[in-house]
Every structure is written in C-alpha cells, then in structure tokens.
C-alpha atoms as a PDB file:
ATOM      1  CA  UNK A   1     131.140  98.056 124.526  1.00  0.00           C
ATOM      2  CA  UNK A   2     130.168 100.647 121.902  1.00  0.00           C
ATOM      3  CA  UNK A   3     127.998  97.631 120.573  1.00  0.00           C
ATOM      4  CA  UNK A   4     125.893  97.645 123.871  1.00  0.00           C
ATOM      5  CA  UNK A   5     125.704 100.977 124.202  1.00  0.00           C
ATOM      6  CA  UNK A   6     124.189 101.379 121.149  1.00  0.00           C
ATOM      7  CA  UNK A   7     121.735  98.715 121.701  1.00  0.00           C
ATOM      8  CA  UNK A   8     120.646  99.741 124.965  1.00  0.00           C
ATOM      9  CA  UNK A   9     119.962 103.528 123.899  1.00  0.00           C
ATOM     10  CA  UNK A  10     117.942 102.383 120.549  1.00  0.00           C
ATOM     11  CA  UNK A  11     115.728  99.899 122.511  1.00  0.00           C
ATOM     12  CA  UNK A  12     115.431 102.177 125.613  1.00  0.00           C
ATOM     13  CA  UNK A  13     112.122 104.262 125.668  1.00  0.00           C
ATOM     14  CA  UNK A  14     114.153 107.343 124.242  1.00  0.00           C
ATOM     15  CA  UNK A  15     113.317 104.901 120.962  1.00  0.00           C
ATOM     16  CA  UNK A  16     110.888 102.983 121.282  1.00  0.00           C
ATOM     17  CA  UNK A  17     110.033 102.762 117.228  1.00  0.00           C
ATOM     18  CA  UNK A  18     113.304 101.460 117.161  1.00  0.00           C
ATOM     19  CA  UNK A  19     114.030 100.933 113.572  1.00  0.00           C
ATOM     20  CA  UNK A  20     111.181  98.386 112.676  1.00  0.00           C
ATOM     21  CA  UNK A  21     109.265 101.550 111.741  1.00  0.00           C
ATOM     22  CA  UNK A  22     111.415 102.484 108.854  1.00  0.00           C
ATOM     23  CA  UNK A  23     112.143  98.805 107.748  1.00  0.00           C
ATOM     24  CA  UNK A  24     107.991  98.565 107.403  1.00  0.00           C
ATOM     25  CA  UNK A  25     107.687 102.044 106.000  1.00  0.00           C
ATOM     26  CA  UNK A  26     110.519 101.166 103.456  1.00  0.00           C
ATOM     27  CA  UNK A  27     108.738  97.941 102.744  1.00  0.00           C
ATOM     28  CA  UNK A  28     105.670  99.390 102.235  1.00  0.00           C
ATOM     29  CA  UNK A  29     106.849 102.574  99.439  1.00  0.00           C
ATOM     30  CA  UNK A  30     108.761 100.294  97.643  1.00  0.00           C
ATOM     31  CA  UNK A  31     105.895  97.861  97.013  1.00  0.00           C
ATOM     32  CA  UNK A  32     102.962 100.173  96.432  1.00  0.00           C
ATOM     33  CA  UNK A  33     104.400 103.271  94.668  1.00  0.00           C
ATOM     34  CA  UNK A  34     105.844 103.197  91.222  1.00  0.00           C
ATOM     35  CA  UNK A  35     107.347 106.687  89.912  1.00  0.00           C
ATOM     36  CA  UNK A  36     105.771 108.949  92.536  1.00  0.00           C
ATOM     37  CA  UNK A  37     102.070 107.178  91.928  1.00  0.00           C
ATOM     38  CA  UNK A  38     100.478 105.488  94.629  1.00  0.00           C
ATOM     39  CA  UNK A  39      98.427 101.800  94.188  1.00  0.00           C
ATOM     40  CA  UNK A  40      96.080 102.474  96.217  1.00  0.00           C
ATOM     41  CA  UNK A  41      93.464  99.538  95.002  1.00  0.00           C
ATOM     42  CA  UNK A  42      96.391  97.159  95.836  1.00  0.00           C
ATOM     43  CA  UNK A  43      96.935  98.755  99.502  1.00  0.00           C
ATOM     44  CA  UNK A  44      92.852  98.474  99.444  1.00  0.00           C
ATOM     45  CA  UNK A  45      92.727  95.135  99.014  1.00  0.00           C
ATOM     46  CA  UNK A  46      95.187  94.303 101.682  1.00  0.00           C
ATOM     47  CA  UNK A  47      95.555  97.283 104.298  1.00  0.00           C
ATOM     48  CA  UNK A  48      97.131  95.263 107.271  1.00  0.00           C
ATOM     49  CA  UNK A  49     100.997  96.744 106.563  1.00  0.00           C
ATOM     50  CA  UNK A  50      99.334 100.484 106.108  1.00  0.00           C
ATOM     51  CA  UNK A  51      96.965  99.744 109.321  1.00  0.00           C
ATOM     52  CA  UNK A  52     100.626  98.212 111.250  1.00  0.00           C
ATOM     53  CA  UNK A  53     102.217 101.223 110.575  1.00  0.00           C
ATOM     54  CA  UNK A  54      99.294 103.382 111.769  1.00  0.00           C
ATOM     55  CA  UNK A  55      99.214 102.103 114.819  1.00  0.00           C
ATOM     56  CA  UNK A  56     102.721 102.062 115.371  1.00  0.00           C
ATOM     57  CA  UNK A  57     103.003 106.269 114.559  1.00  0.00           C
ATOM     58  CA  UNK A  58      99.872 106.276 117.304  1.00  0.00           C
ATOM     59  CA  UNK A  59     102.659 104.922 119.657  1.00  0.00           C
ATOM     60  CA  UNK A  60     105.670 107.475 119.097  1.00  0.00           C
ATOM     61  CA  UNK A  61     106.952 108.761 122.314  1.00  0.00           C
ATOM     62  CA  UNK A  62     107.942 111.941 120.642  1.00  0.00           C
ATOM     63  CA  UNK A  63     109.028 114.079 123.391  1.00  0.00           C
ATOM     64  CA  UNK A  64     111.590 111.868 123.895  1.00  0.00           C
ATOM     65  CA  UNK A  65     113.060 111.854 121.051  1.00  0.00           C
ATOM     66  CA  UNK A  66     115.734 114.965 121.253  1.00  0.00           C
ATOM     67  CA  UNK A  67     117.467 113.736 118.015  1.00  0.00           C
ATOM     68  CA  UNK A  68     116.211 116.397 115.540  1.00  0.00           C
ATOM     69  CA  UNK A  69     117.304 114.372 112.144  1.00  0.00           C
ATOM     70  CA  UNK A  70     115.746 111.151 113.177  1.00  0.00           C
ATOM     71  CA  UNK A  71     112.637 113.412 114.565  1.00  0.00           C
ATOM     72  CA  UNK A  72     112.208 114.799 111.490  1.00  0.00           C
ATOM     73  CA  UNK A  73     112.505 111.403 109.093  1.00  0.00           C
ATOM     74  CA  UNK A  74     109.960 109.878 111.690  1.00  0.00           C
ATOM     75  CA  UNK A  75     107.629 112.777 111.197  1.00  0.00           C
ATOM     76  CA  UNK A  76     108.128 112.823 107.270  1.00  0.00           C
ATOM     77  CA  UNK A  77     106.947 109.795 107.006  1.00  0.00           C
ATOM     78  CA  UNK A  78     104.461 109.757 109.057  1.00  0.00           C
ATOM     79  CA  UNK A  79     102.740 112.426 107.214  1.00  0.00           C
ATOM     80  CA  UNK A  80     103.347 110.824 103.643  1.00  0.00           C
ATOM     81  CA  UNK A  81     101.858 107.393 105.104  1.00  0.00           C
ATOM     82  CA  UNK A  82      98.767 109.163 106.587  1.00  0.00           C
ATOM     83  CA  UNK A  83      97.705 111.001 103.429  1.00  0.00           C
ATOM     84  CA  UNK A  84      97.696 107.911 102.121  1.00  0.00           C
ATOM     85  CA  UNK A  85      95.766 106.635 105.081  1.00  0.00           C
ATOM     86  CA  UNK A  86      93.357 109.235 104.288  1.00  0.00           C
ATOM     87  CA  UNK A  87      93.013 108.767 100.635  1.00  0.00           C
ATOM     88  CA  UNK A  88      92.257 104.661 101.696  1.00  0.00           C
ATOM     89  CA  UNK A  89      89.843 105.433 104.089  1.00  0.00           C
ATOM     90  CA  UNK A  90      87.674 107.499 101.526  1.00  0.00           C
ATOM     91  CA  UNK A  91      88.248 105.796  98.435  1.00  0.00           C
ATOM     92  CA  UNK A  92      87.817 106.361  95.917  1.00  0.00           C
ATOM     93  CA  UNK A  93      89.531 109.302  95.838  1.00  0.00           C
ATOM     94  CA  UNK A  94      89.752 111.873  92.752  1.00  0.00           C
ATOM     95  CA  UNK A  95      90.584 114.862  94.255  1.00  0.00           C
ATOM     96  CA  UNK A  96      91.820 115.091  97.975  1.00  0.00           C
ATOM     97  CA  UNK A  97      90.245 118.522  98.065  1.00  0.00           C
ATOM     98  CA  UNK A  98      87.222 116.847  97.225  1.00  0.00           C
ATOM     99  CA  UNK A  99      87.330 115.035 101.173  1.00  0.00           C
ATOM    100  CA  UNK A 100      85.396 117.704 103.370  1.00  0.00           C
ATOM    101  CA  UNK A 101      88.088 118.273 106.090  1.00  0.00           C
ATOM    102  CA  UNK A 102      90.908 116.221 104.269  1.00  0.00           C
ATOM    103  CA  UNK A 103      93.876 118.665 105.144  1.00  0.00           C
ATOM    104  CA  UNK A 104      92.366 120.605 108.165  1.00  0.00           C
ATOM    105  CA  UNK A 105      89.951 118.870 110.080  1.00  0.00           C
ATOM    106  CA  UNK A 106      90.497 115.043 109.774  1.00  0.00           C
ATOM    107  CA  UNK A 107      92.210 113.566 112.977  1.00  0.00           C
ATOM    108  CA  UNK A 108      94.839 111.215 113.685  1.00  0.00           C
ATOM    109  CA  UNK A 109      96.811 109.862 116.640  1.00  0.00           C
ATOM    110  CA  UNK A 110     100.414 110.978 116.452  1.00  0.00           C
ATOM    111  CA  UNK A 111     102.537 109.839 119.134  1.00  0.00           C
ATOM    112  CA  UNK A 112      99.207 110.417 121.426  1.00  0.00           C
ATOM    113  CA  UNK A 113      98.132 113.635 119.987  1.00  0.00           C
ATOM    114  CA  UNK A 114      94.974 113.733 117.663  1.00  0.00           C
ATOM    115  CA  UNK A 115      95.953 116.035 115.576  1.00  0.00           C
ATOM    116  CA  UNK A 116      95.279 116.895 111.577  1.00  0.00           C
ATOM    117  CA  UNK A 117      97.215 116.657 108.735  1.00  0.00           C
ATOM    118  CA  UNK A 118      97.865 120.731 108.750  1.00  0.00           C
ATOM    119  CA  UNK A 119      98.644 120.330 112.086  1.00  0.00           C
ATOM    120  CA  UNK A 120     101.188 117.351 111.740  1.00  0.00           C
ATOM    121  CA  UNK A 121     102.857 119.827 109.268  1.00  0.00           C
ATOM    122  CA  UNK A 122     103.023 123.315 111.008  1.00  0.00           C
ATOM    123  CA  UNK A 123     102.957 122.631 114.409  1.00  0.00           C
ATOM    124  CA  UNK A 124     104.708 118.987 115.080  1.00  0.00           C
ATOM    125  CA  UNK A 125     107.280 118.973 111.576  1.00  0.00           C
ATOM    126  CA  UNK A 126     108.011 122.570 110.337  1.00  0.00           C
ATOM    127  CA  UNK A 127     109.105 123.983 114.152  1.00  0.00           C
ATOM    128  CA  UNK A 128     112.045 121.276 114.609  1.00  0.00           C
ATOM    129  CA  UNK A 129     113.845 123.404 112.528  1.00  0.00           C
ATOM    130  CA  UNK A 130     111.776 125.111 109.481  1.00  0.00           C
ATOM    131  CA  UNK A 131     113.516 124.037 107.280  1.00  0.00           C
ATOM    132  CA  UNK A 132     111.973 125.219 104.211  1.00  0.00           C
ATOM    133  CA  UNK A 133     113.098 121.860 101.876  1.00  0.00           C
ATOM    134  CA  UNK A 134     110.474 120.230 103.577  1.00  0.00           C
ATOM    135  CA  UNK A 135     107.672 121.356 100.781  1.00  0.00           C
ATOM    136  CA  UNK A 136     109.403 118.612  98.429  1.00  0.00           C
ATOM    137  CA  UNK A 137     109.218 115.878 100.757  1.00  0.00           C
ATOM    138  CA  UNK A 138     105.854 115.620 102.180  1.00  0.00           C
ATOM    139  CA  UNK A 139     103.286 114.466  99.337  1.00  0.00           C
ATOM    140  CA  UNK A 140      99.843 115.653  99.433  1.00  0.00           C
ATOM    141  CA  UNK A 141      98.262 112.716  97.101  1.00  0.00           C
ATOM    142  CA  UNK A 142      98.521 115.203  94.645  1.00  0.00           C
ATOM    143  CA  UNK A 143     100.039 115.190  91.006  1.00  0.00           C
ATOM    144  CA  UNK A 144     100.781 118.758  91.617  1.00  0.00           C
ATOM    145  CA  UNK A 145     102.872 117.549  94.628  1.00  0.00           C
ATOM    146  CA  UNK A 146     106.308 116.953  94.982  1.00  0.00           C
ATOM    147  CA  UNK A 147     107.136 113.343  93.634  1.00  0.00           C
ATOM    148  CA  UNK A 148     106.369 110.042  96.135  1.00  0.00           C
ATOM    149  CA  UNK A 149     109.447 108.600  96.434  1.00  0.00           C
ATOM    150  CA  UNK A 150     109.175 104.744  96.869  1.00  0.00           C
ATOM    151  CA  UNK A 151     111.227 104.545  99.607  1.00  0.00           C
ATOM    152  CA  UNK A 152     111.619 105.784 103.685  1.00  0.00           C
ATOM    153  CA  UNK A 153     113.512 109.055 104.823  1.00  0.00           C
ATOM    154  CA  UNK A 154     115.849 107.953 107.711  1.00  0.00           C
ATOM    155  CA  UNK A 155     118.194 109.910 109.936  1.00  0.00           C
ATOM    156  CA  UNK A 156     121.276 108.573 108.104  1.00  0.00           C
ATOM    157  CA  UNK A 157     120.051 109.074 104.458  1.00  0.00           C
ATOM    158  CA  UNK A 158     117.775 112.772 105.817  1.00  0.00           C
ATOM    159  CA  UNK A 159     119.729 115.399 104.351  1.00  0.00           C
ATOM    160  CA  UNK A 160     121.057 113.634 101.379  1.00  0.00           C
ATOM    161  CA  UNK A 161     117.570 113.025 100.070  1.00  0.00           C
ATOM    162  CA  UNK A 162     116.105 115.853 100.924  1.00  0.00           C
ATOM    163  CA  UNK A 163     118.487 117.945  98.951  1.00  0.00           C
ATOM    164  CA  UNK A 164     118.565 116.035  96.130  1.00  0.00           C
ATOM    165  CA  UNK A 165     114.753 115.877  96.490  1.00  0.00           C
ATOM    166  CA  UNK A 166     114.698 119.702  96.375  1.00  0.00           C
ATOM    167  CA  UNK A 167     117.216 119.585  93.812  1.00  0.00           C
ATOM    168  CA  UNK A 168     115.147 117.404  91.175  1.00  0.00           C
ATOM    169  CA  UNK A 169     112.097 119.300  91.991  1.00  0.00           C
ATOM    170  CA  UNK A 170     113.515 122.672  91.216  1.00  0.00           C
ATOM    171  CA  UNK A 171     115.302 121.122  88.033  1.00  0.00           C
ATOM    172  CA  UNK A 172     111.430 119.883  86.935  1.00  0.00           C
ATOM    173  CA  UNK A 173     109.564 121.819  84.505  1.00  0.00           C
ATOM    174  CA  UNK A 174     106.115 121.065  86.189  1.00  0.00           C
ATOM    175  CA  UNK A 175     107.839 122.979  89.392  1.00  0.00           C
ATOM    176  CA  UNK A 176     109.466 125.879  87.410  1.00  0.00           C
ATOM    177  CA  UNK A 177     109.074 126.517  83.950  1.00  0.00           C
ATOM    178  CA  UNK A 178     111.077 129.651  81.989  1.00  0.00           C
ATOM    179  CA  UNK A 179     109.415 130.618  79.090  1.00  0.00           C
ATOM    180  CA  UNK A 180     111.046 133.689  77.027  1.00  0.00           C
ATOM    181  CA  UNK A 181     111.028 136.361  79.336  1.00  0.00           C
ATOM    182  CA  UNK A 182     108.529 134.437  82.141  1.00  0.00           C
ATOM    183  CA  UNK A 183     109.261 132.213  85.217  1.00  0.00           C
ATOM    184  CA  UNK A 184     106.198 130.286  85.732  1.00  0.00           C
ATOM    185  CA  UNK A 185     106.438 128.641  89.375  1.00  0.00           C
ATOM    186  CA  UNK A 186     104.446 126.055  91.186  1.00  0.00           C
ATOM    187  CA  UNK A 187     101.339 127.404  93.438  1.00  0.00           C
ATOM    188  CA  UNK A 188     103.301 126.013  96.504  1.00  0.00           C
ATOM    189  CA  UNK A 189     106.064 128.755  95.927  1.00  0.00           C
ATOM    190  CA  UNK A 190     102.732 131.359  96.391  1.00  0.00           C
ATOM    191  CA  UNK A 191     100.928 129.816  99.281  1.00  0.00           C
ATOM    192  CA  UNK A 192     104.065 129.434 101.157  1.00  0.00           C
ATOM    193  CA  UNK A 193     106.103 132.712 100.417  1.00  0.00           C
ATOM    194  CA  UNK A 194     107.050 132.948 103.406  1.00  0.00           C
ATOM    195  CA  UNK A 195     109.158 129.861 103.904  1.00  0.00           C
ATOM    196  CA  UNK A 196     111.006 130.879 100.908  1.00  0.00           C
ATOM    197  CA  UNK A 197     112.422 134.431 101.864  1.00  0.00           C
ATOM    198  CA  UNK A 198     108.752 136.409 102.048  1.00  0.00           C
ATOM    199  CA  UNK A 199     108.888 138.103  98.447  1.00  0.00           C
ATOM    200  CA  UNK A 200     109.748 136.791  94.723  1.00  0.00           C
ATOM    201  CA  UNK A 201     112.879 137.681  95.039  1.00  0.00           C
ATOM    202  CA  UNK A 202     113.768 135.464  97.836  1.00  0.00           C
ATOM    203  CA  UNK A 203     111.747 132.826  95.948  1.00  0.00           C
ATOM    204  CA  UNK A 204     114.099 133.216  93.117  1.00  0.00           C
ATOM    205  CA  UNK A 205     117.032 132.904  95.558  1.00  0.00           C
ATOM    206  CA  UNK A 206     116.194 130.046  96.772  1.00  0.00           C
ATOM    207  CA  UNK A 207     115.631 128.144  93.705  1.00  0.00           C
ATOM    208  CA  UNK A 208     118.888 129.099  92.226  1.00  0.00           C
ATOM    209  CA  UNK A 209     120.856 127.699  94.953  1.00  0.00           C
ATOM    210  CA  UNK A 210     119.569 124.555  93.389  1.00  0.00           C
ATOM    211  CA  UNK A 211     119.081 124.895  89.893  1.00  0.00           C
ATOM    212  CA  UNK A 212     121.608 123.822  87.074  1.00  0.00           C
ATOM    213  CA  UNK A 213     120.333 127.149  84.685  1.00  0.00           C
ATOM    214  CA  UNK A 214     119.531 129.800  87.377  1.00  0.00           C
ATOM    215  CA  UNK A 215     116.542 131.827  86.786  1.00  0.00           C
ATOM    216  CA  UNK A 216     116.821 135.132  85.863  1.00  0.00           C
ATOM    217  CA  UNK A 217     116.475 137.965  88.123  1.00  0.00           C
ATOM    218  CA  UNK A 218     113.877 140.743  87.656  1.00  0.00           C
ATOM    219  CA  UNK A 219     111.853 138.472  85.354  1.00  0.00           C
ATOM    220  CA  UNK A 220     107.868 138.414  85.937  1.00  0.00           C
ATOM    221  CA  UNK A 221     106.534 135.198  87.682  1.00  0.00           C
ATOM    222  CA  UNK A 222     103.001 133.534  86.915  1.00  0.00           C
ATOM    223  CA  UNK A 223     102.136 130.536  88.950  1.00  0.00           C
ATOM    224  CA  UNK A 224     100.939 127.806  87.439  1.00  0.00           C
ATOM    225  CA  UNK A 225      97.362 125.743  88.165  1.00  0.00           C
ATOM    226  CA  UNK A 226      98.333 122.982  90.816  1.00  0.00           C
ATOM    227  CA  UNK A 227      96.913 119.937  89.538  1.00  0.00           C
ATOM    228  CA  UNK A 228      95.067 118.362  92.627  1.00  0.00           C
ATOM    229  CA  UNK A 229      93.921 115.547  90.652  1.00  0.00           C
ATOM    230  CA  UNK A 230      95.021 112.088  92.916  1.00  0.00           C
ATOM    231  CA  UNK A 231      98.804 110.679  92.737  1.00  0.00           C
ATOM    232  CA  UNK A 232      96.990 107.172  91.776  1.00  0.00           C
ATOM    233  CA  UNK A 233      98.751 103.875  89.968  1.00  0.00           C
ATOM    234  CA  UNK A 234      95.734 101.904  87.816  1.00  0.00           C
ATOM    235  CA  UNK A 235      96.332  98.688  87.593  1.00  0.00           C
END
C-alpha cells in the first residue's frame, strides 16, 4: 500500500520531474566536470543531455511543489546547469563577466517563467527559506566560485551536502585565508553581508560555526580579488 502511495504522489502532477531530472542531472556532472572544472568543449560537441535537461527545467510545475527540500535541490540545480547553459551558448567563454547581460539580463524558462540568472537566485531560490549556505552551492562558472561538485543535490542527500559543502569551503584557503594578525575573506562574504549577519562580526560568526581553527575575533578583514576567470577543463 505504502508502495502505491508513493508511486501515485511522485508521478501525480504535484511531481511531474519525477526523479528522471536528477538521474540526468547526476549523469551529466559526473561526466563533464572533473574537480570543480567544467568540459565545456566536450558538452559543445555533444549538447543533446545539457539541451534535455533544459527543456525539462522549462517544464517544472513549481507551484506545486510544497516540498521545500526537494524545491530547493530542483532549483540548485537548475541554476548550476544554466550557467553552464550560458557559458555553451557563448563560447568561448573567458570571463562570464565578459557576456553583456550574463548574470542580470539573459533569460530563461524556469518552470514557465523567463526569468534571469539573478532572478533564479533572489527571487525563485533564496525566499524558500534564505538559507544563507546557499552561496557555496550555486557555481557561477567562476574559479572564484564555490567548487562544481560533479554530482546532483537531491532532497534526500540536501542538507548533508550542503553543509559539508559550506564546511570545505570555509576550511579552503582561497575562501578564508589568516595571515598573522589578518583574515582575508572571499569577495562573496562583502557583496552579500547581509546573508551572513549584516556586519564582520556576524561574518566571522558564521564561519566559525564551520571552521576546524576558528578565526579570531576583532582581527581586521581584507577581501581578496575574486578570480572571475572561467571554471573550464582543457582537454
């Protein structure tokens, strides 16, 4: 009985991705990115699985989806596999700052909404529960980012990953460096203070609650240069 019931809810329109969308984006990670870098000449040469999974995010029926963990894996995802959507579709790439409108005003079809990447963040991810762990998860086809990981988030795996996500990136040197009597932080702890308690001090909060040697407190910070240069495997 619990068998049916179970079948019946994850093929009713409630989920309609069912879970071939994670099975295609797991597929698809683990055969194109190799320690956080992305092959994008191989995915070049033969787009179809990127270009199935593309149209399958077009097709999310999102409001239905009241699950918040699963929402949030779906929408994870979806935002790692369309920067590298974007990168593909104006290769080649050296700089994704370099693509006029890469972040803000290039459009995609989420669930039926056209919306950018800056909007797939802010307004679609971040509200399900801003959750602040986030920042280490989605990949901005950037070495500066966070590291690719070459596999899918899912509901059942969600928190697990993201927290030791969070807690690798905060344990990484090109994330947070101390120096003598400096902290030197990534650029993404500046331009989103606000996810991260508002002032340095919550900054420095939240990083200890993940870091093996805590940083210490009333230490001056310096950000360091955020390396935009592209996330991309040579051959």
């Amino acid at each position: 009985m619990k068998v049916l019931i179970f079948f019946i809810l994850f093929n009713s329109p409630l989920f309609p991705q069912s879970s071939d969308f994670f099975t295609k984006t797991n597929k698809f990670l683990k055969t194109h990115v190799v320690s956080g870098k992305v092959n994008y000449e191989q995915i070049l040469r033969n787009p179809d699985d990127l270009d199935s999974l593309v149209s399958m995010i077009s097709e999310f029926r999102l409001k239905t989806a009241s699950d918040k963990q699963y929402k949030k894996a779906l929408l994870i995802n979806t935002y790692n596999l369309l920067v590298i959507k974007n990168v593909i579709d104006n290769y080649p790439v050296k700089n994704p700052l370099k693509v006029k409108g890469f972040f803000k005003d290039i459009t995609f079809n989420v669930g039926g909404k056209t919306v950018t990447l800056d909007k797939l963040e802010h307004e679609m991810l971040f509200p399900i529960d801003k959750d602040p762990r986030l920042h280490f998860v989605l990949v901005c086809a950037a070495k500066g980012c966070p590291v690719l990981l070459p596999k899918a988030y899912t509901s059942e795996n969600l928190e697990e990953e993201i927290r030791n996500k969070t807690i690798a990136t905060l344990n990484d040197p090109r994330y947070v460096k101390v120096e003598e009597n400096n902290i030197y932080l990534s650029e993404l702890f500046k331009w989103y203070r606000i996810h991260f308690g508002g002032n340095e001090k919550g900054v420095i909060n939240f990083i200890n609650d993940y870091r093996e040697s805590k940083l210490p407190e009333n230490t001056d910070i310096s950000y360091m240069k955020y390396d935009w240069s592209i996330n991309e495997l040579k051959e």
